[in-house]
Protein backbone atom coordinates (compact mmCIF):
# COMPACT_ATOMS: atom_id res chain seq x y z
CA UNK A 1 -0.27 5.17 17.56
CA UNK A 2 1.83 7.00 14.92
CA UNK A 3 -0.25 7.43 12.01
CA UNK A 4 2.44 8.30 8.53
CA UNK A 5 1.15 8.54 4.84
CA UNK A 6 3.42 7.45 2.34
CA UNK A 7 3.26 7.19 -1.79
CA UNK A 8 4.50 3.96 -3.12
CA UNK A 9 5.09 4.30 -7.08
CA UNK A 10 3.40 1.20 -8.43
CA UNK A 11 5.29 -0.93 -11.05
CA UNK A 12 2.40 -2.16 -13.48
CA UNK A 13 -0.87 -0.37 -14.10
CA UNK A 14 -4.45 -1.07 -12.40
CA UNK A 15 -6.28 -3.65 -13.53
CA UNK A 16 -9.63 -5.16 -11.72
CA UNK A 17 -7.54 -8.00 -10.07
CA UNK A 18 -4.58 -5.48 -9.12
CA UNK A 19 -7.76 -3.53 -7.41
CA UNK A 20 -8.87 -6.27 -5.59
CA UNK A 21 -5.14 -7.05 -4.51
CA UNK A 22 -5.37 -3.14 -3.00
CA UNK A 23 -8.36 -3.81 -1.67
CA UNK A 24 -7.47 -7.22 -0.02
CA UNK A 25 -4.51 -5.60 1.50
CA UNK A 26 -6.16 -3.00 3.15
CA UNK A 27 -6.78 -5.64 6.21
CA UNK A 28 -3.00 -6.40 6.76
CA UNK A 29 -1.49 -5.63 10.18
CA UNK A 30 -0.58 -1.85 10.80
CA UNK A 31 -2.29 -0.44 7.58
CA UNK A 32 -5.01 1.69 8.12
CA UNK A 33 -5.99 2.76 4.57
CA UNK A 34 -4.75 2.52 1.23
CA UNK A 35 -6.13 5.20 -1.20
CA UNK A 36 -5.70 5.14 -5.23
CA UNK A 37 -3.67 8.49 -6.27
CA UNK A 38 -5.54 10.86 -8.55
CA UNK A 39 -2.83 9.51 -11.63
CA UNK A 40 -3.74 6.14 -10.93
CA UNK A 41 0.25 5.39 -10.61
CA UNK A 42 0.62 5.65 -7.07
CA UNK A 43 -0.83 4.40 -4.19
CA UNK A 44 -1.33 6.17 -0.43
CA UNK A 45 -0.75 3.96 2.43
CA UNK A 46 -1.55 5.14 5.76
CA UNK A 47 0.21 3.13 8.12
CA UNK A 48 0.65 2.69 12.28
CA UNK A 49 4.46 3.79 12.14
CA UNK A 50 5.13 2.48 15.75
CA UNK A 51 3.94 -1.25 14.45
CA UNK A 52 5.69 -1.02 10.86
CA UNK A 53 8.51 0.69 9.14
CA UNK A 54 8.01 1.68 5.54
CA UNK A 55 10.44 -1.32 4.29
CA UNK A 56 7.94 -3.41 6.47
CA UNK A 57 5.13 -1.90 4.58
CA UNK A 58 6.53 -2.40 0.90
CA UNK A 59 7.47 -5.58 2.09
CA UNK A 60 3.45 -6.68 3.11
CA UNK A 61 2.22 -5.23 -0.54
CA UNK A 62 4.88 -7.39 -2.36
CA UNK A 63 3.54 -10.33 -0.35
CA UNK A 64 -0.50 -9.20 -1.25
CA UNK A 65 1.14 -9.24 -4.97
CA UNK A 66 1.22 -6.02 -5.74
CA UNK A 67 4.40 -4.73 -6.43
CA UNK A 68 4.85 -1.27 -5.39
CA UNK A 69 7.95 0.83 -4.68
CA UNK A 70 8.54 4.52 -2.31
């Protein structure tokens, strides 16, 4: 297992249900964590890289609903 962080800029600001969207996603394949960024505009994925790419990763939060970008 290759274990990458990566910031993904998100594209609307938190809000409880975007928060339980984060926290929902947290149990999709490959991720391993997804942490809240001190600014509260970002979030930190930490991902299995030899199971998902980072296209594959944005491509899982956009299907949680929350729209994120790298």
């Amino acid at each position: 297992m290759t274990k990458v962080q990566k910031s993904f800029h998100l594209e609307r600001p938190l809000d409880d249900a975007l928060m339980q969207q984060i926290a929902d996603a947290q149990a999709l394949y490959g991720i391993e964590w997804i942490k809240i960024a001190p600014s509260r505009e970002d979030l930190i994925v930490e991902f299995d890289a030899t199971r998902l790419r980072t296209s594959d990763v944005e491509a899982a939060l956009q299907r949680a609903g929350i729209f994120a970008t790298v």
